[in-house]
Protein backbone atom coordinates (compact mmCIF):
# COMPACT_ATOMS: atom_id res chain seq x y z
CA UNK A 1 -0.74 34.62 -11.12
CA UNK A 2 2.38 35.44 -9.69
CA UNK A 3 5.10 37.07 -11.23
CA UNK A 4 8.25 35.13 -13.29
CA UNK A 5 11.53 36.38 -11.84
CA UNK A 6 14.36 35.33 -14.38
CA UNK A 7 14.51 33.54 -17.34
CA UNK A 8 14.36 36.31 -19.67
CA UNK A 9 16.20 34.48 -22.76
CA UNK A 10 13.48 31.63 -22.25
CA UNK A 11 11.04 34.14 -22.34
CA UNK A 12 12.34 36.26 -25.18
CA UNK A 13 12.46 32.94 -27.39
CA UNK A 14 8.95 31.34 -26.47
CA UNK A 15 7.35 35.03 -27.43
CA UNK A 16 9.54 35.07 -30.85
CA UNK A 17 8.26 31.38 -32.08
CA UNK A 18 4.65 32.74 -30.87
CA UNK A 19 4.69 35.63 -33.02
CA UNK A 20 6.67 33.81 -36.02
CA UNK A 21 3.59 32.29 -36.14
CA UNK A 22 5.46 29.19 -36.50
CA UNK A 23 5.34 27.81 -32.83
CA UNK A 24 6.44 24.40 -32.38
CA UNK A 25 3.66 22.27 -31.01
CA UNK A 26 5.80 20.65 -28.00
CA UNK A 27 8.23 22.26 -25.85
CA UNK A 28 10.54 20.33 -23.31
CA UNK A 29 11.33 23.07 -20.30
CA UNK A 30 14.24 21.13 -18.80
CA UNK A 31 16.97 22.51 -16.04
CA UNK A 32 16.84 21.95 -12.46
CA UNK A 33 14.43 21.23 -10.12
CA UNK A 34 12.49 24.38 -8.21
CA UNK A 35 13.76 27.01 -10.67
CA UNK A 36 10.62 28.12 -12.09
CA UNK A 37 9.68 26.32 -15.12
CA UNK A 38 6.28 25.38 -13.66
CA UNK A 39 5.74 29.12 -13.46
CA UNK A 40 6.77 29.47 -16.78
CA UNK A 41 4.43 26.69 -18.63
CA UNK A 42 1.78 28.01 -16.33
CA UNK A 43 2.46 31.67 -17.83
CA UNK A 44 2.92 30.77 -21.56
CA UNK A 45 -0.35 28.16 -21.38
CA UNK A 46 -2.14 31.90 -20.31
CA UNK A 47 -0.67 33.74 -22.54
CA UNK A 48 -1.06 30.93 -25.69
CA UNK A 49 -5.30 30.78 -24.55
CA UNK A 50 -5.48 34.21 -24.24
CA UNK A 51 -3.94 35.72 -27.32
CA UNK A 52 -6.22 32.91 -29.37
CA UNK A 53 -9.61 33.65 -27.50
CA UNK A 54 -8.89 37.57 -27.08
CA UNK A 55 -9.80 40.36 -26.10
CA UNK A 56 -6.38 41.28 -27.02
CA UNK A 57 -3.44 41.17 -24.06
CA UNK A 58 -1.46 44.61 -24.24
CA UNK A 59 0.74 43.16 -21.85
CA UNK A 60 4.86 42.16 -22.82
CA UNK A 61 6.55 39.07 -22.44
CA UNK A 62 3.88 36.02 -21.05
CA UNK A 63 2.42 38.35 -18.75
CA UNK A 64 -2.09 38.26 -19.13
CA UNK A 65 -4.24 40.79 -16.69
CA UNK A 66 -5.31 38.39 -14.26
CA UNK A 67 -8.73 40.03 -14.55
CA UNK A 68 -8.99 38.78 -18.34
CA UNK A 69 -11.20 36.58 -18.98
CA UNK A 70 -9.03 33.16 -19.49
CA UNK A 71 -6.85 34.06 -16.72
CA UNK A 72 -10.08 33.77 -14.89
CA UNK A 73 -11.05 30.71 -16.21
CA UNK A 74 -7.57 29.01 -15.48
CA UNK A 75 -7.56 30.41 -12.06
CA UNK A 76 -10.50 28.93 -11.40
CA UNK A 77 -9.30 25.44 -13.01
CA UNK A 78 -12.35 25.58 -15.53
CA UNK A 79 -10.70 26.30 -19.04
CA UNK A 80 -12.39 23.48 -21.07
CA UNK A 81 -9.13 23.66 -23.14
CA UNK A 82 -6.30 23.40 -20.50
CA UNK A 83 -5.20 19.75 -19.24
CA UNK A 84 -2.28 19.19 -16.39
CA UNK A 85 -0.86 16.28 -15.88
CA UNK A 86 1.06 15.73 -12.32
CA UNK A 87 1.29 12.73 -10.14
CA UNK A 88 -1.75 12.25 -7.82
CA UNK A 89 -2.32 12.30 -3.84
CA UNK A 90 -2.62 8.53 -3.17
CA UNK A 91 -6.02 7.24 -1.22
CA UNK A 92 -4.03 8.58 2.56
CA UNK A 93 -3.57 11.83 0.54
CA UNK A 94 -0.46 12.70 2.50
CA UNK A 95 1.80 11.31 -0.22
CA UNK A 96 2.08 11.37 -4.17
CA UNK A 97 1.84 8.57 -6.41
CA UNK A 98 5.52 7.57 -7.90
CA UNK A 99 4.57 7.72 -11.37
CA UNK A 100 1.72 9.69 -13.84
CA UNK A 101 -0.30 6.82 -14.89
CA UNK A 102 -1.32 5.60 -18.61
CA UNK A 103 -5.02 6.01 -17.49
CA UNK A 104 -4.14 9.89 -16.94
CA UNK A 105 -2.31 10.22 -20.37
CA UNK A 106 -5.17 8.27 -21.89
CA UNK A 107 -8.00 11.17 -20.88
CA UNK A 108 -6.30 13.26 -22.97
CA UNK A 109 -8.05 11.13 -26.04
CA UNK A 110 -11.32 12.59 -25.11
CA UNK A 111 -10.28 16.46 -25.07
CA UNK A 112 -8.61 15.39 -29.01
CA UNK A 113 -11.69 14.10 -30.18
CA UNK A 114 -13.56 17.23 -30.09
CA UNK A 115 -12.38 20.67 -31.32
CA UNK A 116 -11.15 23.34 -28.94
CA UNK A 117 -13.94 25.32 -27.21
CA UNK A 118 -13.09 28.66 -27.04
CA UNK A 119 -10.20 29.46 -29.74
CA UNK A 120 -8.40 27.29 -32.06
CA UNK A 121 -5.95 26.40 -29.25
CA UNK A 122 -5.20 23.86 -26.41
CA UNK A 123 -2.48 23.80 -24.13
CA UNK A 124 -1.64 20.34 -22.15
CA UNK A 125 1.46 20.80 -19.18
CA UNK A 126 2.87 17.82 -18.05
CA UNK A 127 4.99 18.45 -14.56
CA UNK A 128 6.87 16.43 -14.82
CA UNK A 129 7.48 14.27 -17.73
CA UNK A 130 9.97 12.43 -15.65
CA UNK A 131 7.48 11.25 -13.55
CA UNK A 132 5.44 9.57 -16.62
CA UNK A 133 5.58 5.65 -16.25
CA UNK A 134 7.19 3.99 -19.54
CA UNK A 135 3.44 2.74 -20.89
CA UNK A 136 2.34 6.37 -20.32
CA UNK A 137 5.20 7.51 -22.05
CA UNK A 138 4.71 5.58 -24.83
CA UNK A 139 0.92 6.65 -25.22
CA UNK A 140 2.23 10.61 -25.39
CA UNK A 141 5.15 9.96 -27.76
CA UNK A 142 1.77 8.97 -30.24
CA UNK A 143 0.44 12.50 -29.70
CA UNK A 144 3.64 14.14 -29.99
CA UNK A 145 4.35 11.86 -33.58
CA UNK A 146 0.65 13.10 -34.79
CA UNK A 147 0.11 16.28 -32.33
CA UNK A 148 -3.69 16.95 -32.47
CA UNK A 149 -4.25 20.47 -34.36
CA UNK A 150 -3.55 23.50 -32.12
CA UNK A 151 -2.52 21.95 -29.18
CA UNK A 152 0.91 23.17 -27.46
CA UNK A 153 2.76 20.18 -25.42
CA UNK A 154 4.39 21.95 -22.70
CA UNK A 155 6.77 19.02 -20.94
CA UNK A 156 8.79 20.03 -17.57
CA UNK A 157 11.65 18.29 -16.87
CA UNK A 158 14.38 17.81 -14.40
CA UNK A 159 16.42 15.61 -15.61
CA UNK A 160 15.73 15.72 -19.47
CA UNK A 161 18.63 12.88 -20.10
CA UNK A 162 16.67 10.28 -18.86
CA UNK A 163 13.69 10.33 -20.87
CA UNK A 164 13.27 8.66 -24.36
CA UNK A 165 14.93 9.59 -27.51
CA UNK A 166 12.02 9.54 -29.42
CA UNK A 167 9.82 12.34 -26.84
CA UNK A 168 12.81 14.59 -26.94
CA UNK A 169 13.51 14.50 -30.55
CA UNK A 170 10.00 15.64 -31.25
CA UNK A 171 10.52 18.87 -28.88
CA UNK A 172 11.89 22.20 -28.64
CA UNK A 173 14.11 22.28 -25.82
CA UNK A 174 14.55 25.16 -23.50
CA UNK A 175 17.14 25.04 -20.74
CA UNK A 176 16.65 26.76 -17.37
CA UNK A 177 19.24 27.31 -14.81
CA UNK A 178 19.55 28.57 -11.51
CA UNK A 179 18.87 32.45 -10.40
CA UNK A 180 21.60 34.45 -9.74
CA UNK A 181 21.94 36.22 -6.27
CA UNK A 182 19.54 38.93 -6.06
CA UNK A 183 17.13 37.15 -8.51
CA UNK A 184 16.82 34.34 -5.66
CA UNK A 185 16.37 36.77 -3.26
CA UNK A 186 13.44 38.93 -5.14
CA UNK A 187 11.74 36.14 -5.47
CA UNK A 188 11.94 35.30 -1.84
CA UNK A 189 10.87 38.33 -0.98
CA UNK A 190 7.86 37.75 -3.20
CA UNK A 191 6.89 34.39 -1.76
CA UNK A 192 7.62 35.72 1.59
CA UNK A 193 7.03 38.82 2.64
CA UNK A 194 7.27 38.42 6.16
CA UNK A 195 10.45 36.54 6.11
CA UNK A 196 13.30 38.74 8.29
CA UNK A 197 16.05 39.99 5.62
CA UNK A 198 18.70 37.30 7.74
CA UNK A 199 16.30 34.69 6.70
CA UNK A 200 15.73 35.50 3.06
CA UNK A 201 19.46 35.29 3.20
CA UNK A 202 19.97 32.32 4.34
CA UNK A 203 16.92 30.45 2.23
CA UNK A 204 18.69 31.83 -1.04
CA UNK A 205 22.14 30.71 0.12
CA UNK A 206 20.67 27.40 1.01
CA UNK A 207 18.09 27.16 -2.12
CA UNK A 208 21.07 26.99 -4.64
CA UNK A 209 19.31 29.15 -7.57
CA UNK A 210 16.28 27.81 -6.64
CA UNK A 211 13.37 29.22 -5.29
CA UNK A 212 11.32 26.46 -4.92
CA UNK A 213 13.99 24.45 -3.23
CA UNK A 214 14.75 27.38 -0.75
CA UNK A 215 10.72 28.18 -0.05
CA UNK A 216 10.78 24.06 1.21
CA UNK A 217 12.99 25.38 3.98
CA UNK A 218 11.36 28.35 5.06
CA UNK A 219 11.10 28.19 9.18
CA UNK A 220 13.31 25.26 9.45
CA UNK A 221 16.26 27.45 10.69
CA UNK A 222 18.68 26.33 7.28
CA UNK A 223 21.29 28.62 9.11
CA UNK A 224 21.28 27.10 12.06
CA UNK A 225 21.54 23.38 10.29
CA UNK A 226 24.47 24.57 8.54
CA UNK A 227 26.18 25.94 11.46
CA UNK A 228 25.71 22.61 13.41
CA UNK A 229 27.48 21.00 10.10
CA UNK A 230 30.73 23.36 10.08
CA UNK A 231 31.37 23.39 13.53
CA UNK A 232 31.58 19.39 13.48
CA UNK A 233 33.61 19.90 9.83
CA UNK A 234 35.63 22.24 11.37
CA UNK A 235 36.80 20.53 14.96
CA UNK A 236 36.02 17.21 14.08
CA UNK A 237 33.50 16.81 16.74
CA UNK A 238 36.00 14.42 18.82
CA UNK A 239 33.93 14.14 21.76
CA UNK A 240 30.77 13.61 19.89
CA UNK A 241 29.05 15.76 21.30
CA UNK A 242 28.13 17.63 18.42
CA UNK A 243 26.98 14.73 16.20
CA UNK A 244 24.83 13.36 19.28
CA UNK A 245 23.33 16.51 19.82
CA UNK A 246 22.35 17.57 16.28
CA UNK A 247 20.85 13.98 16.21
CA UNK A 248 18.73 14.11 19.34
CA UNK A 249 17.02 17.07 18.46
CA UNK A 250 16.67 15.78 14.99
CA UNK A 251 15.25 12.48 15.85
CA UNK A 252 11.99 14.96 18.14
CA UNK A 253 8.64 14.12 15.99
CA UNK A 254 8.20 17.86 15.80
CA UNK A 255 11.66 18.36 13.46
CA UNK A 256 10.54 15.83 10.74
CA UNK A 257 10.46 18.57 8.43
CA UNK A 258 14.08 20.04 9.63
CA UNK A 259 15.22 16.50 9.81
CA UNK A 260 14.29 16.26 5.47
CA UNK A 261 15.56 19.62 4.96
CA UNK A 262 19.29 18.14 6.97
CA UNK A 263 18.94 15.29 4.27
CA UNK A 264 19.05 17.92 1.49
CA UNK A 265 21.88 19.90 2.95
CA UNK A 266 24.23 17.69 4.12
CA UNK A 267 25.52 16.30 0.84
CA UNK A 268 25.49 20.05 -0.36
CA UNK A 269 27.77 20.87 2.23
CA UNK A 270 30.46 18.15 1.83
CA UNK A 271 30.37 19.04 -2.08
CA UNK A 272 31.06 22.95 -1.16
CA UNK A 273 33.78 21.45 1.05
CA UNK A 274 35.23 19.40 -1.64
CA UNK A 275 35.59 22.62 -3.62
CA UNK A 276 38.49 23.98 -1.83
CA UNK A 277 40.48 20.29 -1.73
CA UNK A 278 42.70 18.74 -4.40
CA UNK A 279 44.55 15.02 -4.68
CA UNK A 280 43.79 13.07 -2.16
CA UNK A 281 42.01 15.42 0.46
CA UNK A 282 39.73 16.03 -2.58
CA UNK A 283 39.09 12.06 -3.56
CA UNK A 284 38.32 11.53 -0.04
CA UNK A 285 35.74 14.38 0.38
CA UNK A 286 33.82 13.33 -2.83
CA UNK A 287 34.09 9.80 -1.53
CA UNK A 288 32.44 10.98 1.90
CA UNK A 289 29.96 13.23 -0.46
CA UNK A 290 28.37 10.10 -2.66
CA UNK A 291 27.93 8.16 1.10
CA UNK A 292 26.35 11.03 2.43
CA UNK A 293 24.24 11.52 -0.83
CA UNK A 294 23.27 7.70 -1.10
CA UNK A 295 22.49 7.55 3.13
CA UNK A 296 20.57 10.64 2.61
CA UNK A 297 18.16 9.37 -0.06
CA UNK A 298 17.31 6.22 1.36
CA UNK A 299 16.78 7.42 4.91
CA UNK A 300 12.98 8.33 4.06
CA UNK A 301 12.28 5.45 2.18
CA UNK A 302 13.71 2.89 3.86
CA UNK A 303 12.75 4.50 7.19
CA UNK A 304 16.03 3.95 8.51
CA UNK A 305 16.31 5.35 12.39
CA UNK A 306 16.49 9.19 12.62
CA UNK A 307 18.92 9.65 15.22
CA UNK A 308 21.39 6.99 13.94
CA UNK A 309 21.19 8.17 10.35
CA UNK A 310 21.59 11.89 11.79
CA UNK A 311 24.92 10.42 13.46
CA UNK A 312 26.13 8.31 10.66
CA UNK A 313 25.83 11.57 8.02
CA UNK A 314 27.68 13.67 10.91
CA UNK A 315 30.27 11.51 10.95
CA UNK A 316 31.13 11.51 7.23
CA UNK A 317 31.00 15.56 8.00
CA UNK A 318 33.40 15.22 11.12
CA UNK A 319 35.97 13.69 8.82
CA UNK A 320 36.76 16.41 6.59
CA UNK A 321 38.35 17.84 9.69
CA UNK A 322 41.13 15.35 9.09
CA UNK A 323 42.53 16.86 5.72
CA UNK A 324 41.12 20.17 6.09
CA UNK A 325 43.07 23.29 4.50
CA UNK A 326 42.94 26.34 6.56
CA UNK A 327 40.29 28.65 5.90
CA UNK A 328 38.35 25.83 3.48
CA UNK A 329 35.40 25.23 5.79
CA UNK A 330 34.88 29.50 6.09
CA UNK A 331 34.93 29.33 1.99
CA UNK A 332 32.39 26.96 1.65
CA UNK A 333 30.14 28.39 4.15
C-alpha cells in the first residue's frame, strides 16, 4: 500500500480514539477533492482489521506490513469483512455511473446479518458519500442510527455541506486540506518517479495541494497550458492569434485529455489573477472567473464544440489585459 504523505493531525487523532478504545463507529473524512483521504480510509480500514485479527502490527501511526496477513487479504480484494462502496463503470465501461445506487447500499444487509469472519470488526468505505443518490442515502442513515456491532463507517467527502443533517450528525468529522509545498512534491515524486524535477514542479504548482488532482495532469504539458493563458492575459491577444492557436491544437482528437485538463485550469488562473485586483478591476475578474468556471463545466457534458469553447474561455482570459496592474499576471503565475 503506498505510503500517506501529510495529514499527521488526522492521523494522530484516528490512532488516539483507536486506542481509547472508544472509537466512534462512523467517521466523515471531508476536505477537498484529490488530497488523500481515500489513502487514508484505505490505511485506517488496514490498520482497524489488522489490529482486531492480529498477529500484532509493531508498526506507528496506520501503517500494517504489507506482508501481514490482512494486508494480503485486502490487497487481493478478498477480506470477507471489508465492503467499498464507489460509483460503478456503466455497461460502455469508459464512464462512471452519476450516483452509488440503493441496490449497492442495500448489499450491505447481507454482510450485517452474519457476524464478522475473522475478528470482531468490519470496516465499510464509502468514496464518496456525495455521490450516494438520496434513496441510498436514506438506507445508510438507518445503519448509521443503529450501526451494526463492530463495524467502522468510513464516509469520504468533498463537499461535506451538501449532504444531510441527519448522516453528518451521526459522524466524527475529520477535515483534510491541501499539502503544503514540498509535501505535494514528495508525493509526486512517489507516484512518479520518472517525472523530470521541471515537471514535478509544475504538476504541484498546478495540483493546488492536491496530489491526485496534479497526477490527472501528468504528460499533458500543465506548464505549457499555463503559459499559453498568461501570454493572452498579459497582451490581450489583439490579433487573436493566440486564442485561435491554443484552440486549434486543442480541438486535435489526440489532446482530449489536455483539452479537460485546460477546463480545470483556466478558471484557476483567472481566480490567481483576481488576487492581485481590487474595486472594480477585481469585480470584473471574478465576474470573468464564474463565466469561465460555468463554460468550463458544461463543455463536457453538453459537448459543446472544442475549438469554440477553447476561444470563448480565451477570451474571458484576454480581458484581464484591460485592467491589468503591472507585475499582477507574473504574481499569479
Amino acid at each position: 500500500m503506498s505510503e500517506l504523505i501529510g495529514h499527521q493531525n488526522q492521523v494522530a487523532a484516528f490512532r488516539e480514539a483507536m486506542d481509547s478504545g472508544k472509537l466512534h463507529h462512523a467517521w466523515l473524512l471531508a476536505g477537498p477533492r484529490g488530497v488523500g483521504k481515500a489513502r487514508f480510509a484505505q490505511m485506517a480500514a488496514c490498520r482497524l482489521l489488522a489490529e482486531a485479527a492480529g498477529p500484532a502490527v509493531q508498526l506507528g501511526g496506520l501503517d500494517v506490513d504489507p506482508a501481514h496477513p490482512i494486508a494480503k487479504l485486502l490487497e487481493a480484494g478478498s477480506h470477507p469483512d471489508f465492503k467499498r462502496l464507489e460509483r460503478l463503470a456503466k455497461d460502455s465501461g469508459t464512464e462512471l455511473a452519476r450516483s452509488i445506487s440503493i441496490a449497492q447500499v442495500r448489499t450491505l444487509q447481507g454482510m450485517f446479518a452474519t457476524t464478522p469472519s475473522l475478528s470482531s470488526r468490519r470496516v465499510i468505505i464509502i468514496d464518496a458519500i456525495d455521490d450516494l443518490e438520496r434513496s441510498a442515502s436514506n438506507a445508510l442513515l438507518k445503519n448509521l442510527e443503529e450501526p451494526p456491532a463492530g463495524t467502522v463507517f468510513l464516509l469520504i467527502s468533498h463537499a461535506p455541506g451538501r449532504l444531510l443533517p441527519t448522516i453528518r450528525s451521526r459522524c466524527r468529522m475529520l477535515r483534510f486540506a491541501p499539502l503544503g509545498d514540498a509535501e505535494m512534491q514528495a508525493a509526486l515524486r512517489a507516484a512518479l518517479p520518472e517525472a523530470e524535477e521541471g515537471e514535478v514542479t509544475s504538476l504541484a504548482v498546478a495540483g493546488e495541494g492536491a496530489p491526485g488532482k496534479a497526477i490527472g495532469f501528468a504528460g499533458l504539458d500543465i506548464a505549457g497550458l499555463d503559459a499559453a493563458m498568461t501570454a493572452i492575459a498579459a497582451g490581450g491577444d489583439p490579433s487573436n492569434a493566440l486564442r485561435a492557436g491554443l484552440a486549434r491544437s486543442l480541438a486535435l482528437k489526440a489532446a482530449q485529455m489536455r483539452y479537460e485538463a485546460f477546463l480545470q485550469r483556466a478558471p484557476s488562473f483567472i481566480a490567481r489573477a483576481a488576487q492581485d485586483r481590487r474595486g472594480l478591476a477585481l469585480a470584473d475578474a471574478l465576474q470573468r472567473w464564474e463565466q469561465c468556471r460555468d463554460l468550463a463545466a458544461s463543455a463536457i457534458g453538453l459537448s459543446l464544440d472544442t475549438q469554440t469553447t477553447v476561444f470563448e474561455i480565451g477570451t474571458l482570459i484576454a480581458g484581464l489585459a484591460e485592467t491589468a496592474e503591472p507585475e499582477s499576471f507574473r504574481r499569479a503565475e
